[in-house]
Protein backbone atom coordinates (compact mmCIF):
# COMPACT_ATOMS: atom_id res chain seq x y z
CA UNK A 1 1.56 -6.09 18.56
CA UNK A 2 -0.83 -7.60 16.00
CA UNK A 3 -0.43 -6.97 12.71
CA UNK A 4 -4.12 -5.23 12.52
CA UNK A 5 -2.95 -2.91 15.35
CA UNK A 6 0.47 -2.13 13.71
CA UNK A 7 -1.82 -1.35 10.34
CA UNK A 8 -3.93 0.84 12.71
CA UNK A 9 -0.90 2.50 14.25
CA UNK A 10 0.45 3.58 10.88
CA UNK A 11 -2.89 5.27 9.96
CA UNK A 12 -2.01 7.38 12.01
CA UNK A 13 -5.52 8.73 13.00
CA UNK A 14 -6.39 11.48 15.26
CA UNK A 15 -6.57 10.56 18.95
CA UNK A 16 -9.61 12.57 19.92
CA UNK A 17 -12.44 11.65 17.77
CA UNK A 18 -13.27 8.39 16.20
CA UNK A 19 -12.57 7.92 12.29
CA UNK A 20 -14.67 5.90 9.55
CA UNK A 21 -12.38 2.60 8.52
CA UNK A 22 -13.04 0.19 5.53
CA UNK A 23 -11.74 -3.23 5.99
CA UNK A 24 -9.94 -4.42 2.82
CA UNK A 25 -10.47 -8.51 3.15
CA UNK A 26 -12.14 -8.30 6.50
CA UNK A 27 -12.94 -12.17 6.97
CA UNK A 28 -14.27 -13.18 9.98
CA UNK A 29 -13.82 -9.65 11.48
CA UNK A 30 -10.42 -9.98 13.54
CA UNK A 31 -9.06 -6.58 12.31
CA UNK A 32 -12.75 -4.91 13.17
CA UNK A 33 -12.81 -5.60 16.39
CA UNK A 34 -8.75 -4.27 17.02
CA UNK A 35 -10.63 -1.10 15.10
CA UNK A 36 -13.35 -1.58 17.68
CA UNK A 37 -11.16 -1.05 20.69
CA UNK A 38 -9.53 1.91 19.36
CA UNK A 39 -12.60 3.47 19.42
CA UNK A 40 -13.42 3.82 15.41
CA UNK A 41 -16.34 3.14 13.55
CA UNK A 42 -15.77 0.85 10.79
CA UNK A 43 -17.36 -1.42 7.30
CA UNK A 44 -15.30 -4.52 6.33
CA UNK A 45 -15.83 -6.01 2.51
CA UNK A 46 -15.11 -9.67 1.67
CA UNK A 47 -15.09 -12.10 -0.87
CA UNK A 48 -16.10 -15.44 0.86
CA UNK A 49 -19.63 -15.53 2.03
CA UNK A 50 -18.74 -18.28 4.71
CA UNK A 51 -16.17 -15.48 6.48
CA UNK A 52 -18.70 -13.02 6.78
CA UNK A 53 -21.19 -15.54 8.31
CA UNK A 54 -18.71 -16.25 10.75
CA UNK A 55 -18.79 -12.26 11.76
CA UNK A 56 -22.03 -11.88 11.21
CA UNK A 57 -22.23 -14.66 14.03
CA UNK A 58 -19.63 -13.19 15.96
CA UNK A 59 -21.81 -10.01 16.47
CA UNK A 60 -18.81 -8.01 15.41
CA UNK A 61 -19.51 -3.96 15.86
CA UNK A 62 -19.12 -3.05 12.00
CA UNK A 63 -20.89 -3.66 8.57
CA UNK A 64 -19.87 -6.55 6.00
CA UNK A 65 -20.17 -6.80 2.62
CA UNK A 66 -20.10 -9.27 0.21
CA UNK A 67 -17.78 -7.80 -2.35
CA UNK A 68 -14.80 -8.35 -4.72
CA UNK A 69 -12.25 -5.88 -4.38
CA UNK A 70 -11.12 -6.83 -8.14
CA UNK A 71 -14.32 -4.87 -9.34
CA UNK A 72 -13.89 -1.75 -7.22
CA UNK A 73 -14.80 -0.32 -4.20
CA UNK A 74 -18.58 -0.09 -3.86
CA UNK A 75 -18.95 3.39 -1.51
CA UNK A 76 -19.40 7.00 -2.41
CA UNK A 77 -16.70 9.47 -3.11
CA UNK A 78 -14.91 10.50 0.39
CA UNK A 79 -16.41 8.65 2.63
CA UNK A 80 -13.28 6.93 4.49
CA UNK A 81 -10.88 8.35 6.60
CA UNK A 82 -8.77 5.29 6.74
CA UNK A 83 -8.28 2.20 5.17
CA UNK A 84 -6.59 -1.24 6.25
CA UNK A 85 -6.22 -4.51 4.91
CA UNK A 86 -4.33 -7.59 5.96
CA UNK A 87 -2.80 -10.63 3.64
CA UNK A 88 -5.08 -9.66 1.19
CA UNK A 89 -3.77 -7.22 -1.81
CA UNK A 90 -1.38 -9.62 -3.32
CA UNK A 91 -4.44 -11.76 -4.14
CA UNK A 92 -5.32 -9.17 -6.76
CA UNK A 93 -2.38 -10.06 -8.80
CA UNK A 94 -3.74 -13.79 -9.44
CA UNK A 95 -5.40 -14.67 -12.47
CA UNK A 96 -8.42 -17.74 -10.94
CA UNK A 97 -10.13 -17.17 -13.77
CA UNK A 98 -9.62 -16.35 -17.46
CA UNK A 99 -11.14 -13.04 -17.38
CA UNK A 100 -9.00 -12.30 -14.76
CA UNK A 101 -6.05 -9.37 -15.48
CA UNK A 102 -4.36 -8.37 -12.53
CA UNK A 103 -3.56 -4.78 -14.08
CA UNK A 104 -7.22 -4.08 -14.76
CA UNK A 105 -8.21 -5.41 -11.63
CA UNK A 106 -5.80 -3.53 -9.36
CA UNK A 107 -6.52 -0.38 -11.51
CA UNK A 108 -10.11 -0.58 -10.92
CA UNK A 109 -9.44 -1.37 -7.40
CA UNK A 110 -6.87 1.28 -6.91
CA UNK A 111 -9.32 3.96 -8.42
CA UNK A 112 -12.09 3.41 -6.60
CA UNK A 113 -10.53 3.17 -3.36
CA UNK A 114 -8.89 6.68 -3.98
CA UNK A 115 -12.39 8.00 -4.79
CA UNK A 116 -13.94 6.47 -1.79
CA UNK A 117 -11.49 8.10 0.71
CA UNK A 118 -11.38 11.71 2.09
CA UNK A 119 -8.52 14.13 0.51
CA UNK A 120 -5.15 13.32 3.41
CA UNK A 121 -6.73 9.76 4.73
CA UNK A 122 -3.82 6.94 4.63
CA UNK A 123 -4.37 3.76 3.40
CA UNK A 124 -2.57 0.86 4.90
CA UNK A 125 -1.67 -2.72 3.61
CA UNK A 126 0.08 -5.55 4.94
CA UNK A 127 1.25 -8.00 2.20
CA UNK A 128 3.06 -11.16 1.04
CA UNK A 129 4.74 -9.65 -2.01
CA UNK A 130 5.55 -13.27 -3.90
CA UNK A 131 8.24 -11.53 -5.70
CA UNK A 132 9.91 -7.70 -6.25
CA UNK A 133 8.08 -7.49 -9.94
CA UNK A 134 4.70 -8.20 -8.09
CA UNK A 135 5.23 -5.68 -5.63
CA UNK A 136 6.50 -3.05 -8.52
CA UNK A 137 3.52 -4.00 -10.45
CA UNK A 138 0.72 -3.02 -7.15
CA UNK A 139 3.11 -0.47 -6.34
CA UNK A 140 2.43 1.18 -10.40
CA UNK A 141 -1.17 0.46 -10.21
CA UNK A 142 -1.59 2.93 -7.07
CA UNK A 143 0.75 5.51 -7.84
CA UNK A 144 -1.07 5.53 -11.66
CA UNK A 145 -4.62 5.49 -9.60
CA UNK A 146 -2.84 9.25 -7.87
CA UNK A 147 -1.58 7.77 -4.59
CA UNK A 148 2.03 8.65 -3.19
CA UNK A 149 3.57 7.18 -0.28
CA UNK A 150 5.90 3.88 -0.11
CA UNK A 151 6.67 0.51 1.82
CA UNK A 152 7.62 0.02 5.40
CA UNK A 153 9.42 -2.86 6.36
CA UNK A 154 9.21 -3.89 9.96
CA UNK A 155 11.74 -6.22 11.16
CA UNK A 156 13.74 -6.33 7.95
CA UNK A 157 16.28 -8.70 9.14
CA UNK A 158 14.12 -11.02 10.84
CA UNK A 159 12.93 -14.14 9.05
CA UNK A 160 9.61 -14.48 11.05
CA UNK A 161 8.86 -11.13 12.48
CA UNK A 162 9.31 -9.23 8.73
CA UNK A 163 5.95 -7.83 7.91
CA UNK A 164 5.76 -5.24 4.62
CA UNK A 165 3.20 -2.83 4.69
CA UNK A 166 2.25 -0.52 1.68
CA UNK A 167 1.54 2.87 3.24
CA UNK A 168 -0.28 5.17 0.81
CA UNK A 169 -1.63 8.49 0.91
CA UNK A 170 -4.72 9.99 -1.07
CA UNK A 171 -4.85 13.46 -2.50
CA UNK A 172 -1.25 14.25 -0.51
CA UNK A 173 1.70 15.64 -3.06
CA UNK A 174 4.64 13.81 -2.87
CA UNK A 175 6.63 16.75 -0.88
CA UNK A 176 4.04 16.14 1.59
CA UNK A 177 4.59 12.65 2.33
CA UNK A 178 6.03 11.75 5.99
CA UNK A 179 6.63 7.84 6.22
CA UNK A 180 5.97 6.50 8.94
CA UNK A 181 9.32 4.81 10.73
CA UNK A 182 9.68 1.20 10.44
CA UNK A 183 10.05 -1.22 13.56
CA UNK A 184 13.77 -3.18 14.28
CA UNK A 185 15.61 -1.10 11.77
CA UNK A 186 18.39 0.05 12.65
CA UNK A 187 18.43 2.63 9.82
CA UNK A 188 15.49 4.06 7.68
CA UNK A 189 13.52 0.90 5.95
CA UNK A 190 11.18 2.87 3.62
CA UNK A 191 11.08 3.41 0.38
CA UNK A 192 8.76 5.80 -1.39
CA UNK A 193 6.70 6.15 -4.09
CA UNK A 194 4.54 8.85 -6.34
CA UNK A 195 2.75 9.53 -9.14
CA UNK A 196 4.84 11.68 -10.91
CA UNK A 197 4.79 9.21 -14.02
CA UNK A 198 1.00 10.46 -14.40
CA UNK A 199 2.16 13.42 -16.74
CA UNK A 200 4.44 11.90 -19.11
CA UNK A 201 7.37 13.68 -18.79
CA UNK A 202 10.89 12.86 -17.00
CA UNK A 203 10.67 13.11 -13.90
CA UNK A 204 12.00 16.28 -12.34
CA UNK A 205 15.37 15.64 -10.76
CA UNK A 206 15.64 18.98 -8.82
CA UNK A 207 19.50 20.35 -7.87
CA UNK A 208 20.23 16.11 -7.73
CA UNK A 209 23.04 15.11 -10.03
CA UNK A 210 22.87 12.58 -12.69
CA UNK A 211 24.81 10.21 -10.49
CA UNK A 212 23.76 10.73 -7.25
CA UNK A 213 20.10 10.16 -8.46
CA UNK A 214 20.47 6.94 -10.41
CA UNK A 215 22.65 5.94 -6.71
CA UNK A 216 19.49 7.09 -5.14
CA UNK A 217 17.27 4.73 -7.45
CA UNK A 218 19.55 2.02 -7.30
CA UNK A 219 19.31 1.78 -3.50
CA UNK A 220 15.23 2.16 -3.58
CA UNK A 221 15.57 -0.96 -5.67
CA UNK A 222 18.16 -2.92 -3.66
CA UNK A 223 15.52 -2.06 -0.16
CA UNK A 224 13.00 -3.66 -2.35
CA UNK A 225 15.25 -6.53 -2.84
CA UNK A 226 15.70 -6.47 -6.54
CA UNK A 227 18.90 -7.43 -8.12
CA UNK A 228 20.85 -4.08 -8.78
CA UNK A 229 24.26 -4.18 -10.58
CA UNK A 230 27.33 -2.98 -8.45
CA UNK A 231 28.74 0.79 -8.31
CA UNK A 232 31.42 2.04 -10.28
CA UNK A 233 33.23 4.78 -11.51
CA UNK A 234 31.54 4.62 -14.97
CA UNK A 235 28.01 4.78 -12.88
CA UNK A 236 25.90 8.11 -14.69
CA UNK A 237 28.09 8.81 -16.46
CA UNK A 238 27.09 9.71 -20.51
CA UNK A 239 28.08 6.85 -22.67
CA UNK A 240 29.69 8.04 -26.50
CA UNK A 241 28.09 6.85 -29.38
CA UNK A 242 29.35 3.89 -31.53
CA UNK A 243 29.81 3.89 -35.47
């Protein structure tokens, strides 16, 4: 399976009537026309003129634009019901030029794309994290922007067939969120995300311990392969004060 079908997979659109896509990075059109064949209608937006030439020449079914994703999402408010993108997001957190800030640029990507999509549409990214604080920091952005959802990690333990895709959900609470099930794990390779942080308050623990949440947080971080100091018996619990 291509990586553009995967991405379609986990959209997980409705089988009986055709959805509108947008094309995060759509190139030379590739991911289109696996949108093509599923039956969907679909508008791909690009950076690189010489790309979109190439699908303009490749009579590809969908619309290109000329666009960078940096500055936001040029389309009015709900009119997606998916979104994919492929080796594209990470991108975002580059600085080519000087006026280039990867958190304003993912915000004011992030924000417009949630405004652009209908209220329940998924949006879908396969990525080359370079490093765990890069995918914390586009992993912030969207949750800040009001998306939940997480990461799925297909083939964790393969070196060549690992692919990470961000999985995020507009305008669905966090209780709400189903993620999807990753490929060639043996147990559950997800880890999700909200945007509880929005309100500025602690975060809501429920009937969860102390300790069995910061366990819980400590294993999100070791699936997103941070460095996470071992368990012990002194883990959560309330440390006395020093004179």
């Amino acid at each position: 399976m291509s990586m553009s079908s995967r991405a379609i997979e986990l959209l997980n659109l409705p089988e009986d009537q055709p959805s509108f896509i947008l094309d995060v990075g759509c190139g030379s059109g590739l991911s289109g026309e696996a949108i093509t064949e599923e039956g969907h209608y679909w508008i791909g937006m690009d950076i690189s003129p010489s790309m979109l030439e190439i699908a303009v020449e490749r009579e590809v079914e969908g619309d290109v634009v000329l666009s960078d994703i940096g500055e936001g999402v040029p389309f009015r408010a709900g009119s997606f019901d998916g979104v994919v993108s492929i080796s594209v997001l990470q991108w975002l957190c580059n600085a080519d030029k000087a006026s280039h800030n990867p958190f304003k640029r993912l915000r004011c990507f992030f924000t417009m794309l949630y405004s652009s999509m209908r209220q329940g549409g998924r949006a879908v990214f396969q990525l080359y994290p370079e490093s765990p604080k890069q995918m914390e920091l586009i992993t912030e952005q969207a949750t800040r922007c009001g998306f939940t959802g997480g990461v799925v990690v297909d083939y964790p333990n393969s070196t060549k067939a690992k692919k990470i895709f961000l999985c995020l959900f507009a305008g669905v609470p966090v209780t709400g969120v189903r993620m999807p099930q990753a490929l060639g794990a043996e147990g559950e390779d997800t880890v999700q995300y909200s945007n509880e942080r929005q309100s500025g308050k602690k975060r809501k623990r429920g009937e969860v311990s102390k300790k069995e949440w910061i366990h819980n947080k400590k294993q999100r971080r070791r699936v997103q392969g941070k460095e996470v100091t071992a368990d012990s018996k002194y883990t959560g619990r309330k440390r006395k004060p020093k004179f």
